[in-house]
C-alpha atoms as a PDB file:
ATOM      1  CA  UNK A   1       0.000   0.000   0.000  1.00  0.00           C
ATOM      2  CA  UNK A   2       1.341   3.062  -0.692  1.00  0.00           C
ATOM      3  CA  UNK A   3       0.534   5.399   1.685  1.00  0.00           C
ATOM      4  CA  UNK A   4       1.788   3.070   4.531  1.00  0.00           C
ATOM      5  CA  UNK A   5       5.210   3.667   3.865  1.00  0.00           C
ATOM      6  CA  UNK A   6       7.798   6.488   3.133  1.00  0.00           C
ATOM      7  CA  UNK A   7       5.611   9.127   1.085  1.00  0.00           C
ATOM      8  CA  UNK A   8       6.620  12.149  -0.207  1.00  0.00           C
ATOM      9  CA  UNK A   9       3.742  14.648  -0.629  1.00  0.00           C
ATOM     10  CA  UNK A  10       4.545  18.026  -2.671  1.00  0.00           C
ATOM     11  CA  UNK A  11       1.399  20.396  -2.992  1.00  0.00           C
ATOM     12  CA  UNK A  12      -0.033  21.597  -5.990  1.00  0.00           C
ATOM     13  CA  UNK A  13      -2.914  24.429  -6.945  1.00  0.00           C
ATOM     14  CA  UNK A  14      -5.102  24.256  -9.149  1.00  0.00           C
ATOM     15  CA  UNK A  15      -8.221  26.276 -10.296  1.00  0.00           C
ATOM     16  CA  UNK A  16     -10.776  23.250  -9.205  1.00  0.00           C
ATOM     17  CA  UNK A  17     -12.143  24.502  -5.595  1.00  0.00           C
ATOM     18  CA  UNK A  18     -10.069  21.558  -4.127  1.00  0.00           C
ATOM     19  CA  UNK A  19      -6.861  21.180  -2.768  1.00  0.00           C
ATOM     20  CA  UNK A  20      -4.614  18.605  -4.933  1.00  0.00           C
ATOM     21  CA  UNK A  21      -1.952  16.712  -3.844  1.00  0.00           C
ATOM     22  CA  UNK A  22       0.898  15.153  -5.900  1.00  0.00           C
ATOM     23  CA  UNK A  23       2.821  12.428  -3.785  1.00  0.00           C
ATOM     24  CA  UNK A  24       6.010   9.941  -4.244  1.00  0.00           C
ATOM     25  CA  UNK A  25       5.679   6.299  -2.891  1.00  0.00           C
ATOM     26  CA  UNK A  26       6.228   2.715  -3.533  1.00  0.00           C
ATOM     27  CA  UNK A  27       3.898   0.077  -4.935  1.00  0.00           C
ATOM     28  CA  UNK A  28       5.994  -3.370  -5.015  1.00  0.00           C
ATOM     29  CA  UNK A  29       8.885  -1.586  -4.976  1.00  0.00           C
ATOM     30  CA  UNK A  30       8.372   0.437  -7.632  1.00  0.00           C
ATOM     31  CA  UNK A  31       8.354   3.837  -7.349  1.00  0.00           C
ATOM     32  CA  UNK A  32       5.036   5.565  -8.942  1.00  0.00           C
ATOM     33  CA  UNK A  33       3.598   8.813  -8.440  1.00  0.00           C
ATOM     34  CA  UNK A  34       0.051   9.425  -7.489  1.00  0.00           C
ATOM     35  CA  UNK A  35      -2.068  12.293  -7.748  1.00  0.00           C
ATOM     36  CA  UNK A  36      -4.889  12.973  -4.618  1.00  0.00           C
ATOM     37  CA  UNK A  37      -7.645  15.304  -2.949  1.00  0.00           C
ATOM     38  CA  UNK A  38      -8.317  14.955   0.878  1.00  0.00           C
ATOM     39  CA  UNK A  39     -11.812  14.278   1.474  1.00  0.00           C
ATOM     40  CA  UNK A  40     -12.310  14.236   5.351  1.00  0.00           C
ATOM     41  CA  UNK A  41     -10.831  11.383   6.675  1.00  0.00           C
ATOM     42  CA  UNK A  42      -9.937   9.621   3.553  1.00  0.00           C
ATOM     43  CA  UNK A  43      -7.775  10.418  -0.058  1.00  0.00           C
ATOM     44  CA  UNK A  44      -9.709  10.428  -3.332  1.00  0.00           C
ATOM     45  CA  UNK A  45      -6.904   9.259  -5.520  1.00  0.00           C
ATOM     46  CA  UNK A  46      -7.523  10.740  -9.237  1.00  0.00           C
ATOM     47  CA  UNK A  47      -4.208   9.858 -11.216  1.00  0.00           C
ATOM     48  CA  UNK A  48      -1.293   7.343 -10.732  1.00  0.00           C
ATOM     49  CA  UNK A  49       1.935   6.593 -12.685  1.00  0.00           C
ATOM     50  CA  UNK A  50       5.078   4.660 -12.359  1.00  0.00           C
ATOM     51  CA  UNK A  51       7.691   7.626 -11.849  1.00  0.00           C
ATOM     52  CA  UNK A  52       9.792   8.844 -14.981  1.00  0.00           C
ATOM     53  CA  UNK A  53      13.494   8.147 -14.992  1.00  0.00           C
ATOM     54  CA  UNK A  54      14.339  11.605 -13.571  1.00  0.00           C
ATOM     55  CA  UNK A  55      11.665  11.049 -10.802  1.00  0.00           C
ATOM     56  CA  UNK A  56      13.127   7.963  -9.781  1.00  0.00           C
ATOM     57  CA  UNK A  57      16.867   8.988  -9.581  1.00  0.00           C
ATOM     58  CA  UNK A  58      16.133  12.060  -7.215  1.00  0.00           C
ATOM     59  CA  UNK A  59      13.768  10.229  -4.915  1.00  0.00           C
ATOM     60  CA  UNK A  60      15.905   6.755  -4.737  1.00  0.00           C
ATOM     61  CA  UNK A  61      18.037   7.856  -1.904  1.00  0.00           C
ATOM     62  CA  UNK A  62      14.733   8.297  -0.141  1.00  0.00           C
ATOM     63  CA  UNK A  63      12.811   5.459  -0.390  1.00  0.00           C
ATOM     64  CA  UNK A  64      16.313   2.996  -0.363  1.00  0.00           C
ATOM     65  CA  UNK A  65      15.590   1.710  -3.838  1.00  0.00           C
END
């Protein structure tokens, strides 16, 4: 799961009347990035990816990959 682990959240505005999250984690050791809007107590995920080359060699030393 990948909010259970290391995450690494960076914010992101938009015009849409919601706050939107972009964040960094692992999904069977891969890392992927997933997009997401709080709602209350739980995330409303809208997007996910596996993480681009560039992606993955900056965040690496983070999530020990």
């Amino acid at each position: 799961m990948i909010f259970a682990g290391v995450t690494v959240d960076r914010g992101h505005s938009a015009n849409c009347g919601e706050k939107r999250i972009i964040c960094y984690g692992l999904l069977v050791g891969q890392v992927v990035v997933v997009g997401y809007t709080p709602r209350g107590a739980d995330r409303h995920v809208f997007g996910m990816r596996k993480a681009n080359e560039r992606e993955k060699a900056r965040l690496a030393p983070l999530f020990e990959v």
